[in-house]
Structure formats: C-alpha cells, structure tokens
Protein backbone atom coordinates (compact mmCIF):
# COMPACT_ATOMS: atom_id res chain seq x y z
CA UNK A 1 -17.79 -6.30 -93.54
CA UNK A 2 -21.39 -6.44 -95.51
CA UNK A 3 -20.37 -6.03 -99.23
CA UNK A 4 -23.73 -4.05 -99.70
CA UNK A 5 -23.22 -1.74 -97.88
CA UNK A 6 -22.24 1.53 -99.41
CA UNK A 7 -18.95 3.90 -98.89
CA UNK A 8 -21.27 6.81 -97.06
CA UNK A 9 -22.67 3.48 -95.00
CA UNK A 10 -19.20 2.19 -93.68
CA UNK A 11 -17.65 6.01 -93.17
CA UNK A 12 -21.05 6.86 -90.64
CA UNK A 13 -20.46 3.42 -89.03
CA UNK A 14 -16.55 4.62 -88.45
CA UNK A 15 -17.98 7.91 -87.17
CA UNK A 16 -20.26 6.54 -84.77
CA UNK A 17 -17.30 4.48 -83.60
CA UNK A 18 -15.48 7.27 -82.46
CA UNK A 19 -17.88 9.20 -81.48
CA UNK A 20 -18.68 6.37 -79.00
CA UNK A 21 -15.21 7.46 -78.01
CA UNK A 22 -16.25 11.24 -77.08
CA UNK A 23 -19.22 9.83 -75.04
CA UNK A 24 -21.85 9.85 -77.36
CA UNK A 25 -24.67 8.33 -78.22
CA UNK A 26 -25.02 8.40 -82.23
CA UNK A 27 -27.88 6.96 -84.56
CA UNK A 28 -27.53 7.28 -88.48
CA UNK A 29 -30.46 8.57 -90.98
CA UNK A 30 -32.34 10.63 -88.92
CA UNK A 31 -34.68 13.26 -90.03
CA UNK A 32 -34.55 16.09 -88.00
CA UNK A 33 -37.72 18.04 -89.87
CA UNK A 34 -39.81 17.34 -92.85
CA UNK A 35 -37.09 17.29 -95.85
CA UNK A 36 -34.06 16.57 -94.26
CA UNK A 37 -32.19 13.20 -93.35
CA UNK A 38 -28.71 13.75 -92.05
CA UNK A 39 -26.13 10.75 -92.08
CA UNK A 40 -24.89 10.87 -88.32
CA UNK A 41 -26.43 12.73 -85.32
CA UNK A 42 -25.14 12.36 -81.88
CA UNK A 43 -25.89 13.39 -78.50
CA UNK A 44 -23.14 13.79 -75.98
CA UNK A 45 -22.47 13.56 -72.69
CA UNK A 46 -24.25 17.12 -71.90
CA UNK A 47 -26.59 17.11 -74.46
CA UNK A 48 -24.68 18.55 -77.00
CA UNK A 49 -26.01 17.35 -80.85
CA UNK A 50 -23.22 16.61 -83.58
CA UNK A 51 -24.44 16.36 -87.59
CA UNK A 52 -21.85 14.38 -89.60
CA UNK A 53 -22.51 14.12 -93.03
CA UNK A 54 -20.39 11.59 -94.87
CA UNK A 55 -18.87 12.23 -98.14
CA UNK A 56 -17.86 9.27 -100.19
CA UNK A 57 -16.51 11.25 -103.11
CA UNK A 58 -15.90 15.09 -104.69
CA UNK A 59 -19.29 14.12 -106.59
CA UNK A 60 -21.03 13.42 -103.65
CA UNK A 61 -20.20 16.24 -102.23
CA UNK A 62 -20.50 18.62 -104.66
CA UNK A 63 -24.18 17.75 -105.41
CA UNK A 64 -25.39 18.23 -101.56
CA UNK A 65 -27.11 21.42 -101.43
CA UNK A 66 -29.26 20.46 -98.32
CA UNK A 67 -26.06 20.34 -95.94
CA UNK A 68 -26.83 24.38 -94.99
CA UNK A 69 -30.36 23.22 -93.59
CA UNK A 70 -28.65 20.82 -90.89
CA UNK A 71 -26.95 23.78 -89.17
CA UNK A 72 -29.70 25.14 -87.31
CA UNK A 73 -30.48 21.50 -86.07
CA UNK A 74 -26.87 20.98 -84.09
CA UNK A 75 -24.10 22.09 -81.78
CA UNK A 76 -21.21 21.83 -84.28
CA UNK A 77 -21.45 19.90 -88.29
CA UNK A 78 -18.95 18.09 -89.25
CA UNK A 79 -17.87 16.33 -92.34
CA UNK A 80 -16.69 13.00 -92.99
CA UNK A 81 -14.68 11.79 -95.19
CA UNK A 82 -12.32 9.34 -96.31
CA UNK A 83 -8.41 10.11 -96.25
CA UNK A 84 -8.32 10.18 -100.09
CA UNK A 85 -10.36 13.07 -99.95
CA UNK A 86 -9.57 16.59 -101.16
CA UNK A 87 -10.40 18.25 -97.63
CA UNK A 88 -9.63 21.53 -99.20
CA UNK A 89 -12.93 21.39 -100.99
CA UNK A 90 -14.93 21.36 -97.98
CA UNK A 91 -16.03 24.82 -96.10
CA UNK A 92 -13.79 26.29 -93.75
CA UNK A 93 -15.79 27.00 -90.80
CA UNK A 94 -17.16 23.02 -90.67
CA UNK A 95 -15.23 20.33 -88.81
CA UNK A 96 -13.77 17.42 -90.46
CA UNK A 97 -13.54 13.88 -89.64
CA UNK A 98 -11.40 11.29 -91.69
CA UNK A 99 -12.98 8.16 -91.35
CA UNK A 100 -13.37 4.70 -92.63
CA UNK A 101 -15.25 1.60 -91.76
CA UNK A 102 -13.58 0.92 -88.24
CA UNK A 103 -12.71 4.14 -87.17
CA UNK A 104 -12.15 8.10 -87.53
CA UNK A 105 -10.25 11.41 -86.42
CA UNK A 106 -11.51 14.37 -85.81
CA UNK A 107 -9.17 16.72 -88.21
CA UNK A 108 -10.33 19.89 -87.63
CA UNK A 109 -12.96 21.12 -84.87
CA UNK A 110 -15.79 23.80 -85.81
CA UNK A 111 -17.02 26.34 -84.06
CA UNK A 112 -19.68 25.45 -81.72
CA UNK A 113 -23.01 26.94 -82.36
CA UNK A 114 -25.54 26.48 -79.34
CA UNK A 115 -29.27 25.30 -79.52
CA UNK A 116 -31.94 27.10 -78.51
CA UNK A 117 -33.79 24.76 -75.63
CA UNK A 118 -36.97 24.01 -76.77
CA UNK A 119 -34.76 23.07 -80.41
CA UNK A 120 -32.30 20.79 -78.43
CA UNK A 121 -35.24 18.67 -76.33
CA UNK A 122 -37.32 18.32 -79.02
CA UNK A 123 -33.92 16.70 -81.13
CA UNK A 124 -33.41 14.72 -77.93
CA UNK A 125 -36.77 13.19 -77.92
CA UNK A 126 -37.15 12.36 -81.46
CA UNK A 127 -33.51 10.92 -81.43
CA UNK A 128 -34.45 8.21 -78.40
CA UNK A 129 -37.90 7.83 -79.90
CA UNK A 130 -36.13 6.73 -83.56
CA UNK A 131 -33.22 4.92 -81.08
CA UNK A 132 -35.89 2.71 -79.43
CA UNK A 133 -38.12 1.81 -82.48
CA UNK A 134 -35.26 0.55 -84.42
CA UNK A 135 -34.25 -1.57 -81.04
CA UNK A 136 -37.41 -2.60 -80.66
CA UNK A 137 -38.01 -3.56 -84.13
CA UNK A 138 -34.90 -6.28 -83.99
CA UNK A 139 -36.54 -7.63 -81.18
CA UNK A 140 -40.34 -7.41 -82.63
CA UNK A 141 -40.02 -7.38 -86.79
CA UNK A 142 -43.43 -6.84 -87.24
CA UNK A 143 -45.28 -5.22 -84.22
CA UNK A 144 -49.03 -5.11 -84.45
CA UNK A 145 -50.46 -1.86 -84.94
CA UNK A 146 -47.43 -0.61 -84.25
CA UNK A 147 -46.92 3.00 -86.36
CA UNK A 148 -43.26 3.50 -88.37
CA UNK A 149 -41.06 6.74 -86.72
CA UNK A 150 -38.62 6.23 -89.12
C-alpha cells in the first residue's frame, strides 16, 4: 500500500475493485462538466454509469455540498464509505458501499434513475477519452504537443 495516498484514495481504489466485480469499467476523478469532479464513475456492462463518492469521515461528508450536482450525470449514486462510518448520516434514497483499500459491498442499492441518450454517450466518450490519455500517458510521460483531458 502507498502511504501517501489518502483514505478517500484507497476507499475509490476498493470500489473500483468491486465494481470490476459487477462488470464494470471504473476510472476515478473524472469531471463530468465544468465544476464537478466525482471520485468513482463506472460504466457497466450495458452502459449503465455509477457515481461513487467516497467519504473518509462525518467531516468529509458533511462539508460536500456538490454531491446533488452528480445526480443528473448517472444511473444510480452511491456512497462509499468505510465500516466505521455512521451510515445513518447519509441520504436515504442513495446507495451505499462499505469499502476499504482491497475491497467493498454494496449495502444498500438506490433507485435507478435513467440517462437521457445524448447525456449517457457523451459520459461514455469523455470517460474512454480520460481512460486512454491516462494509459497513454504511462506509456508516453511527456507527449509532444499532446493537449491535457484531464
């Protein structure tokens, strides 16, 4: 485990884990639209998007008042969180995940909410666009000319 990373890091890398699991594809820190950068988005197996936002502490949590925005930008939110966490804090009509650095659980399922189409290919694109640039960029550090998509 990489000491610097931080308790949101390790909880998203737990979630993308298992949503691996489900049959999705999942990138962290993506920004959706000017403003916003949620912690987890996946695409599933039928193009379905998932927003996790991890939530290290009661503090954390309690000072996010973007996490409203990322509804209209996915299928079903969830939170994530770590099992020490008072789950009864968190809205009722969100999933939950308990997670940690090697792993998670989906705890409780939200409703799903579907995208319009033009809303879920445009997320598709600009998910495999930010996918490949950061594969590329462990391959090519420093590409020429190359512009920065995330």
């Amino acid at each position: 485990m990489n000491t610097a990373e931080k308790p949101g890091q390790l909880l998203a890398r737990g979630v993308c884990r298992h949503l691996r699991g489900h049959g999705f594809a999942a990138i962290t820190e993506f920004v959706p639209t000017s403003g916003l950068r949620v912690d987890v988005i996946g695409i599933g197996p039928k193009s379905e998007i998932w927003i996790v936002e991890c939530k290290s502490s009661r503090i954390d949590f309690m000072t996010d008042s973007k996490w409203e925005g990322y509804l209209p930008w996915c299928d079903r939110y969830f939170w994530a969180v770590d099992g020490d966490f008072d789950t009864d804090l968190l809205p009722q009509d969100t999933g939950i995940i308990i997670a940690d650095a090697w792993d998670a659980e989906i705890q409780r399922w939200p409703e799903e909410t579907k995208l319009a189409a033009a809303r879920r290919k445009a997320l598709v694109l600009g998910i495999a666009r930010t996918a490949a640039t950061r594969l590329q960029t462990l391959t090519d550090p420093n590409p020429a000319g190359a512009p920065n998509l995330y």
